[in-house]
C-alpha atoms as a PDB file:
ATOM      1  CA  UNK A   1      -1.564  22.256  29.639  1.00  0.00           C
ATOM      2  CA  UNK A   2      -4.082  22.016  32.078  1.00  0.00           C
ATOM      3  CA  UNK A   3      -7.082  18.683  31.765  1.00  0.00           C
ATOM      4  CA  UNK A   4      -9.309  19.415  33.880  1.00  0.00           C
ATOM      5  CA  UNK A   5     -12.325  22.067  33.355  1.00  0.00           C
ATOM      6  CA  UNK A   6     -11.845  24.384  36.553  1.00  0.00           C
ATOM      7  CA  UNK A   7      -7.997  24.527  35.731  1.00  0.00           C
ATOM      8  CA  UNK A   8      -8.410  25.802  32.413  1.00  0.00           C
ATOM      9  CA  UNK A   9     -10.769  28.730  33.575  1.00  0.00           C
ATOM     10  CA  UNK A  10      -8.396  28.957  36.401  1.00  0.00           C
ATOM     11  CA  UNK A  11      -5.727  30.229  33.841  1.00  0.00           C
ATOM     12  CA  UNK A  12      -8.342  32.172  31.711  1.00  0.00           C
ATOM     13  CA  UNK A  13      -9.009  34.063  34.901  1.00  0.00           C
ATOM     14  CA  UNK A  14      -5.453  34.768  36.119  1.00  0.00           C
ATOM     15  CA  UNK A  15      -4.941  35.931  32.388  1.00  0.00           C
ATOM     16  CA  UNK A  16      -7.816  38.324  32.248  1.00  0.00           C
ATOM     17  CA  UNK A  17      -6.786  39.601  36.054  1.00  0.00           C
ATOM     18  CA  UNK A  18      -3.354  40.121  35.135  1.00  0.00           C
ATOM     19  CA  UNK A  19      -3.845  42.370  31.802  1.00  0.00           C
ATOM     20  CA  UNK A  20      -6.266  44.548  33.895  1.00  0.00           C
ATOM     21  CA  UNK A  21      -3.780  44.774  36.714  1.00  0.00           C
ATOM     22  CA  UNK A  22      -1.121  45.623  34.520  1.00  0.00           C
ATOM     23  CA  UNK A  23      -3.139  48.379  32.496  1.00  0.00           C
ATOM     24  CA  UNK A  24      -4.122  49.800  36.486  1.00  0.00           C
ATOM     25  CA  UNK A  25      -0.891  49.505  37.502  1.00  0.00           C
ATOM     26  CA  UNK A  26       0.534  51.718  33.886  1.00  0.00           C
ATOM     27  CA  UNK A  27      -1.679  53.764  34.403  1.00  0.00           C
ATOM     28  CA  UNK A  28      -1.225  54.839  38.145  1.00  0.00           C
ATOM     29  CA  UNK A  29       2.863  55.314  36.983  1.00  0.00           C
ATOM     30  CA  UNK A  30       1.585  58.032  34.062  1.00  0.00           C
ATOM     31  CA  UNK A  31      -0.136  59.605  36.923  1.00  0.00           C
ATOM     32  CA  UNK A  32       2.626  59.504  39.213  1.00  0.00           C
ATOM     33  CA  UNK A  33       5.130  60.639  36.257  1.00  0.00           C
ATOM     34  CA  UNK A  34       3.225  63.806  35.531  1.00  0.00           C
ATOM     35  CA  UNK A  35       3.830  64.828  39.243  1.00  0.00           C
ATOM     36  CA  UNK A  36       7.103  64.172  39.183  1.00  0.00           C
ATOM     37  CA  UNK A  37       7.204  66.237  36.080  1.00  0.00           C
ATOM     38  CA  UNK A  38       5.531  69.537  37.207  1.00  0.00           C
ATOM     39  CA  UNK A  39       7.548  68.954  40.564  1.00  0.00           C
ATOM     40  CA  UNK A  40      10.761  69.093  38.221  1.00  0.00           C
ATOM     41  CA  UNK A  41       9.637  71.908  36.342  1.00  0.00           C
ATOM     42  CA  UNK A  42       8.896  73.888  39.436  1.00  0.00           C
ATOM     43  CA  UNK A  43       5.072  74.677  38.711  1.00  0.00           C
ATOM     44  CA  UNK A  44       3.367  74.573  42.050  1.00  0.00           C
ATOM     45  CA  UNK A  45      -0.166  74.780  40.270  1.00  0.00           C
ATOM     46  CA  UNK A  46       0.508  72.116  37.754  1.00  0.00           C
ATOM     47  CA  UNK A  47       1.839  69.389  40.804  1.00  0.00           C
ATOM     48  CA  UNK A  48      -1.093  70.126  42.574  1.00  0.00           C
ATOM     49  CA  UNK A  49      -3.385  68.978  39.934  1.00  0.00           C
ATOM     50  CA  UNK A  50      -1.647  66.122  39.070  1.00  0.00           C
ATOM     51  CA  UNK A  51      -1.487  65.268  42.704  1.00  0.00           C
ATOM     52  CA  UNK A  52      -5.099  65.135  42.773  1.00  0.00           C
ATOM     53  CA  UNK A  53      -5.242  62.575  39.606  1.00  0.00           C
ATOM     54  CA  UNK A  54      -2.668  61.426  40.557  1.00  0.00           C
ATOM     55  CA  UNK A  55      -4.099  60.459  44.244  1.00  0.00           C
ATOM     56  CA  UNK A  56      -7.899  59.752  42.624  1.00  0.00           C
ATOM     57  CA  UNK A  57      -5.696  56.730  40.581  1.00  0.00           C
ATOM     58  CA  UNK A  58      -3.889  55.167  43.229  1.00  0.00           C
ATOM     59  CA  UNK A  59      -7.527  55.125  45.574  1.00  0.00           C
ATOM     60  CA  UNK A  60      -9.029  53.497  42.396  1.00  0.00           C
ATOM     61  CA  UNK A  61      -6.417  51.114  41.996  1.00  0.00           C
ATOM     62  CA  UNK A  62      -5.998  50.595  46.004  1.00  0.00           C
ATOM     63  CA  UNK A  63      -9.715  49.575  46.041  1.00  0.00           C
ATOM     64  CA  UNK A  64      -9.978  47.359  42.851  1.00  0.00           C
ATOM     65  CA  UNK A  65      -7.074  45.470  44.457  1.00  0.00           C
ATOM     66  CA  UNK A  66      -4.442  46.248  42.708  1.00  0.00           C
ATOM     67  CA  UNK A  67      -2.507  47.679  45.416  1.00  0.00           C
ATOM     68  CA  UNK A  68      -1.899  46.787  48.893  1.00  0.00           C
ATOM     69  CA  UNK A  69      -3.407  50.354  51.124  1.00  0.00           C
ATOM     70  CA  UNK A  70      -0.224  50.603  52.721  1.00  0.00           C
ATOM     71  CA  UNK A  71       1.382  50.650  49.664  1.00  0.00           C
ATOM     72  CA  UNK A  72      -1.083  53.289  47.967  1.00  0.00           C
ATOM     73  CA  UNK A  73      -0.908  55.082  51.017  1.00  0.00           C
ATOM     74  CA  UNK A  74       2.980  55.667  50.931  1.00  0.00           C
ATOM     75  CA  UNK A  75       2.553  56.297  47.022  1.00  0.00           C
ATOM     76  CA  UNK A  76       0.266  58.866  47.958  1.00  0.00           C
ATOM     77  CA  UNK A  77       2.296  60.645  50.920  1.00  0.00           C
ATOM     78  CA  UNK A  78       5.760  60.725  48.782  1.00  0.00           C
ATOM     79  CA  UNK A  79       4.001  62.243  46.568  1.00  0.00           C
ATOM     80  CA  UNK A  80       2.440  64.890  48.424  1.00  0.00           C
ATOM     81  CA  UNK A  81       5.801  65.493  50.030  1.00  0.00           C
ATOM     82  CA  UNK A  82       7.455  65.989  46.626  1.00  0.00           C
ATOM     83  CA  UNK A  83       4.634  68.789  46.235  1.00  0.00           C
ATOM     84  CA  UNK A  84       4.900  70.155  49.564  1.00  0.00           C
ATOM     85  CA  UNK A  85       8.164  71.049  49.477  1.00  0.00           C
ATOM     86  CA  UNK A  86       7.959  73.021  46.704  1.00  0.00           C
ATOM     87  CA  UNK A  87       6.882  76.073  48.156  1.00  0.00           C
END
């Protein structure tokens, strides 16, 4: 265990950061589930909806620092080509 008074709030920190980047991070995957969902179940309406949240939760997580933008950028473009090839 940590003595000194900036390690300790050095942990507490880290802890805090990593229960709200895991919570982002769960979330964004429900999001990205429910696309792959509709895209499975063939409704072209539904996938586009969820692509939207879907896309709206990756940008929020991309900007809070969750996620690199490269990597919410190629979350974002699978995912659009999942939709797009639907039709």
């Amino acid at each position: 265990m940590a003595n000194i008074k900036s390690a300790k709030k050095r942990i507490l920190t880290a802890q805090t950061r990593n229960e709200r980047n895991k919570a982002i991070k769960s979330r964004v995957k429900t999001y990205i589930k429910k696309v792959d969902a509709a895209v499975a179940a063939g409704d072209k309406t539904a996938a586009s909806a969820a692509l939207l949240e879907a896309t709206s939760e990756i940008d929020k997580a991309c900007k809070k620092g969750v996620y690199h933008k490269n990597t919410a950028s190629r979350k974002v473009s699978r995912l659009a080509l999942a939709v797009n090839k639907m039709a």
